[in-house]
C-alpha atoms as a PDB file:
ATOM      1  CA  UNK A   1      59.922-188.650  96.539  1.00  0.00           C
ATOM      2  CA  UNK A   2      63.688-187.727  97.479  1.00  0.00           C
ATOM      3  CA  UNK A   3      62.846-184.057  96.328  1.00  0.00           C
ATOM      4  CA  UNK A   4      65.219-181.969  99.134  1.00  0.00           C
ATOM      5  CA  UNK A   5      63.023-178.799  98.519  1.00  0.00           C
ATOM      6  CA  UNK A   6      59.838-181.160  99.651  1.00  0.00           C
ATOM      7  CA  UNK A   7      61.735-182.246 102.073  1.00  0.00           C
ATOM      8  CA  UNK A   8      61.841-178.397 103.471  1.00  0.00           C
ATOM      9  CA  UNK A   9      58.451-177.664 103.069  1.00  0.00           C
ATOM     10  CA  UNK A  10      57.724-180.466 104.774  1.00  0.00           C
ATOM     11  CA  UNK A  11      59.809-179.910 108.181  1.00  0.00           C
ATOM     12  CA  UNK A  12      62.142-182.894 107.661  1.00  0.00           C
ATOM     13  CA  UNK A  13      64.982-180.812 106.704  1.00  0.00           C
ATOM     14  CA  UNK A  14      65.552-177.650 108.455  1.00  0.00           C
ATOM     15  CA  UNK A  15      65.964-174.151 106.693  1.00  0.00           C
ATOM     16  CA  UNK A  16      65.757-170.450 107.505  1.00  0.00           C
ATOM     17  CA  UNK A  17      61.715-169.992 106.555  1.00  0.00           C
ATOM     18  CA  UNK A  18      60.904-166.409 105.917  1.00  0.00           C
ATOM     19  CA  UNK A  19      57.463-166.551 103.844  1.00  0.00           C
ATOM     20  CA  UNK A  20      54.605-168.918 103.967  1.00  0.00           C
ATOM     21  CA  UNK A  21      51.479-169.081 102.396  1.00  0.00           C
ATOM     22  CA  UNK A  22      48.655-171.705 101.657  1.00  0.00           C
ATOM     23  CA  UNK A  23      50.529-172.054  98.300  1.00  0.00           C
ATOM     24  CA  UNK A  24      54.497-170.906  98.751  1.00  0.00           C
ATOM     25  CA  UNK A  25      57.468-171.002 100.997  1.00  0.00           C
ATOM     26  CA  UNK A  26      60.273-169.263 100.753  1.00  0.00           C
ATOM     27  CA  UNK A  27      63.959-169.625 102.568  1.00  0.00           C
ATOM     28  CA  UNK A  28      67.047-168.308 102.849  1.00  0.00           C
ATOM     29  CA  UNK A  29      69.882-170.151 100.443  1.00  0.00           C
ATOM     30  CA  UNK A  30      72.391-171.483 102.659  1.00  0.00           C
ATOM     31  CA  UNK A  31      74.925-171.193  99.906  1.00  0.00           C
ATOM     32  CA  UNK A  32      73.901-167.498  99.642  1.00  0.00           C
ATOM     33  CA  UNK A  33      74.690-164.885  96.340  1.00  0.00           C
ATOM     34  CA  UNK A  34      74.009-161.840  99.118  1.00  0.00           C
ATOM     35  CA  UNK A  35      73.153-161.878 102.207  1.00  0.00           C
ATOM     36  CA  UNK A  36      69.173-161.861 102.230  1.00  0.00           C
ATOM     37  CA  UNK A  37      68.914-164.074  99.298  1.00  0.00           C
ATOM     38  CA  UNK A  38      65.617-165.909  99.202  1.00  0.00           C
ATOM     39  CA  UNK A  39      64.363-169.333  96.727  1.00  0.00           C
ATOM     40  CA  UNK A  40      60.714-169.329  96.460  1.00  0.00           C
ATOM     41  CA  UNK A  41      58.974-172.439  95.917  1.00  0.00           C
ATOM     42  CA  UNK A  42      55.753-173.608  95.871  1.00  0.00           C
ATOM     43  CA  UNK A  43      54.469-176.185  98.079  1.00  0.00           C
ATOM     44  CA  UNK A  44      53.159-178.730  95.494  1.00  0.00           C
ATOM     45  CA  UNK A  45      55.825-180.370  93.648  1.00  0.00           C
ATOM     46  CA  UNK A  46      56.618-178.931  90.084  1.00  0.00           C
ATOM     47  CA  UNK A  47      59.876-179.368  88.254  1.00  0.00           C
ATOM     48  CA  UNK A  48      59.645-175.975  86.224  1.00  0.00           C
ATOM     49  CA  UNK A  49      58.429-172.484  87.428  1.00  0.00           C
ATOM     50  CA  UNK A  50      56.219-172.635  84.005  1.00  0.00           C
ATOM     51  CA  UNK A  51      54.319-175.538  85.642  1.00  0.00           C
ATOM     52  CA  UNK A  52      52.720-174.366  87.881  1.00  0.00           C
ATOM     53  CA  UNK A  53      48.971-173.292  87.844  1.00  0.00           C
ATOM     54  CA  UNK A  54      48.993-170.342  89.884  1.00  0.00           C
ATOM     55  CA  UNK A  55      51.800-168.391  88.216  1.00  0.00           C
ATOM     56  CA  UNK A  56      50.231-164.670  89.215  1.00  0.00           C
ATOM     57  CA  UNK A  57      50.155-166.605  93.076  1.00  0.00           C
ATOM     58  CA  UNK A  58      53.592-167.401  92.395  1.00  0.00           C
ATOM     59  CA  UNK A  59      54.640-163.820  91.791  1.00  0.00           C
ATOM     60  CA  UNK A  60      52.745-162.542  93.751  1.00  0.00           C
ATOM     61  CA  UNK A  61      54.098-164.327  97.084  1.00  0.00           C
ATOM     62  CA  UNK A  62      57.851-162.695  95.624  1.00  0.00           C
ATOM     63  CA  UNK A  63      56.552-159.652  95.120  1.00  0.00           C
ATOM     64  CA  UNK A  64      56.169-159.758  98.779  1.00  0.00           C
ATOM     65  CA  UNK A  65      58.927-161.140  99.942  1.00  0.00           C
ATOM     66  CA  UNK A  66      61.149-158.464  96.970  1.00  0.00           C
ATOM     67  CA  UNK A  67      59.762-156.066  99.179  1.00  0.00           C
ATOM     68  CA  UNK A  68      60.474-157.099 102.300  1.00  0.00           C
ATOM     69  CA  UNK A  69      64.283-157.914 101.160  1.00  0.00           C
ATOM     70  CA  UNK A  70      64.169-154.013  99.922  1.00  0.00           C
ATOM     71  CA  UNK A  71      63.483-152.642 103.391  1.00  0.00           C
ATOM     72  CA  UNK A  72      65.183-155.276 105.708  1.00  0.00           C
ATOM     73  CA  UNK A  73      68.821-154.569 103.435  1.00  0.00           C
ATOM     74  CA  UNK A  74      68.219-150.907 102.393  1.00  0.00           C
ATOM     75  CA  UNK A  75      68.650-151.598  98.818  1.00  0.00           C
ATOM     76  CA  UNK A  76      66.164-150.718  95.820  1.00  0.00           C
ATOM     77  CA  UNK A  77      68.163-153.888  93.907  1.00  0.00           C
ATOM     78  CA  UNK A  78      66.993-157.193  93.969  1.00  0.00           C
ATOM     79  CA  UNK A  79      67.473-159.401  91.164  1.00  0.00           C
ATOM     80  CA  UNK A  80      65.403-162.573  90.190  1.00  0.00           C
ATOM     81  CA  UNK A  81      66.638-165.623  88.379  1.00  0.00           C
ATOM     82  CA  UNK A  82      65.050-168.686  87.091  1.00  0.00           C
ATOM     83  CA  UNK A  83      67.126-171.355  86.098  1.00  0.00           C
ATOM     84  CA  UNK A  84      65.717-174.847  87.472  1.00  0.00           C
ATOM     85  CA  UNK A  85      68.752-177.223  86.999  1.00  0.00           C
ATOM     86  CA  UNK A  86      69.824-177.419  90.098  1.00  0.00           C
ATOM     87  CA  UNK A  87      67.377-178.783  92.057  1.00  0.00           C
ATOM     88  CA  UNK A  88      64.276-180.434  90.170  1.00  0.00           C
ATOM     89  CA  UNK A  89      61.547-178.257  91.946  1.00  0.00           C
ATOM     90  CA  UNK A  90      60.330-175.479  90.736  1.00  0.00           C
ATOM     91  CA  UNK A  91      62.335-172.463  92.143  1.00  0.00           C
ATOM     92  CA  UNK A  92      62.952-168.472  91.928  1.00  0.00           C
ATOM     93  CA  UNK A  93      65.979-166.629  93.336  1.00  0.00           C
ATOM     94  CA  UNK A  94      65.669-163.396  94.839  1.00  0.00           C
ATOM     95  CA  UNK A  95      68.930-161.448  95.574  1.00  0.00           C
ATOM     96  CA  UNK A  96      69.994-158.182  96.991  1.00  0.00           C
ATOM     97  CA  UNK A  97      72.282-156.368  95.376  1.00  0.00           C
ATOM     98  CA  UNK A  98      74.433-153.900  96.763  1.00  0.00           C
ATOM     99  CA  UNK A  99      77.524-151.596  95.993  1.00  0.00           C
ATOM    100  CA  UNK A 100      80.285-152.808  96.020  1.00  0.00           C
ATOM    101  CA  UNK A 101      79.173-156.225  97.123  1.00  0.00           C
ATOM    102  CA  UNK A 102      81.615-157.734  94.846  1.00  0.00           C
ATOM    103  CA  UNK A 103      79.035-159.170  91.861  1.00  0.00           C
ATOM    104  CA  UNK A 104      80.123-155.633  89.455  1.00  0.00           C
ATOM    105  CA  UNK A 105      77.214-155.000  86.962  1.00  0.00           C
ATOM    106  CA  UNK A 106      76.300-158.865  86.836  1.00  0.00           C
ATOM    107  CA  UNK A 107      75.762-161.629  89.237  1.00  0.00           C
ATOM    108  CA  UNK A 108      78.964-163.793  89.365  1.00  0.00           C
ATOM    109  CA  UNK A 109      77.170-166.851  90.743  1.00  0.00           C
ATOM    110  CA  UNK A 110      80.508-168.621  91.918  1.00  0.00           C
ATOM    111  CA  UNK A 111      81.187-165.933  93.791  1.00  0.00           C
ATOM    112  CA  UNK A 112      79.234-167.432  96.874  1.00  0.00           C
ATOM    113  CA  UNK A 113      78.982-165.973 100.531  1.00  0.00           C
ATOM    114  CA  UNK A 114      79.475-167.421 103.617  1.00  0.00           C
ATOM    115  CA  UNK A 115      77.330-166.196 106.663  1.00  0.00           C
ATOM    116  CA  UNK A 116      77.547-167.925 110.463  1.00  0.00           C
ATOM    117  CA  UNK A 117      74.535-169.345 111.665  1.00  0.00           C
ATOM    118  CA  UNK A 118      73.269-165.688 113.689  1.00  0.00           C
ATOM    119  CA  UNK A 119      73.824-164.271 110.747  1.00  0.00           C
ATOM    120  CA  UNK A 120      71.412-166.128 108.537  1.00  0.00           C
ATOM    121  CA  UNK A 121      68.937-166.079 110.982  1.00  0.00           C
ATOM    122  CA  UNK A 122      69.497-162.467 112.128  1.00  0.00           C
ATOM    123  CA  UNK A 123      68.919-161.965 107.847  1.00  0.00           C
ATOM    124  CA  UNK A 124      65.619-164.124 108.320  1.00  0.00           C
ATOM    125  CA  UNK A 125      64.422-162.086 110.722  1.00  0.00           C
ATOM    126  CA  UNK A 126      65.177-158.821 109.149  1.00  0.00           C
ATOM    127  CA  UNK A 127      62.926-160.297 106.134  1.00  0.00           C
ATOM    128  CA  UNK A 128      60.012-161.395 108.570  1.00  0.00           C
ATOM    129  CA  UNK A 129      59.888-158.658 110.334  1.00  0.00           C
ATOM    130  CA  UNK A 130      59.707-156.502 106.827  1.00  0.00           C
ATOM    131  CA  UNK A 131      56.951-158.506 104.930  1.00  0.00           C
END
């Protein structure tokens, strides 16, 4: 399968892992909304959130990693969105919001961020060491 998010999971493409459990993995997006934002997928290939089997799992393992993203960026804001198209995996955003961060009372999602390297992972480990 030429899936890029199995790809990920499996080690064969590198990414900025901050959750992991028997059933999820979540990473920063390198093409980020916010700094801090996180896709969530789950390890078994499914090309729509709705798939998969486990949904309360599902939420479950971004419950955790919403909180996390709320202490690591001091924000109470973090928005979710489930679109699927752009990748055929299953997939949830999670992005902190924050004043002023130049998104107004709505995502603007080509209004992309660009972060250096220590930043992403400095963000990663913000996240880690919250969960």
């Amino acid at each position: 399968m030429e899936c890029i998010f199995c790809k990920i999971i499996a080690g064969e493409i590198p990414s900025y892992k901050v959750y992991e459990d028997e059933g999820y993995f979540g990473f920063l997006d390198i093409n980020p909304i916010n700094k801090g934002h996180v896709l969530v997928i789950p390890k078994k290939h499914y090309r729509w959130v709705w798939d998969d089997e486990s949904i309360g799992k599902y939420m479950e393992a971004c419950q955790k990693i919403v909180s996390a993203q709320k202490k690591a960026f001091d924000t109470d804001w973090v928005v979710s969105t489930i679109i699927g198209e752009e990748v055929e995996h299953a997939h949830i955003w999670l992005i902190p919001r924050y004043n002023n961060d130049g998104h107004g009372g709505a995502i603007d999602f080509s209004n992309r961020k660009k972060f250096s390297e220590d930043e992403l992972k400095e963000a990663a480990e913000l996240i880690i060491n919250n969960l």
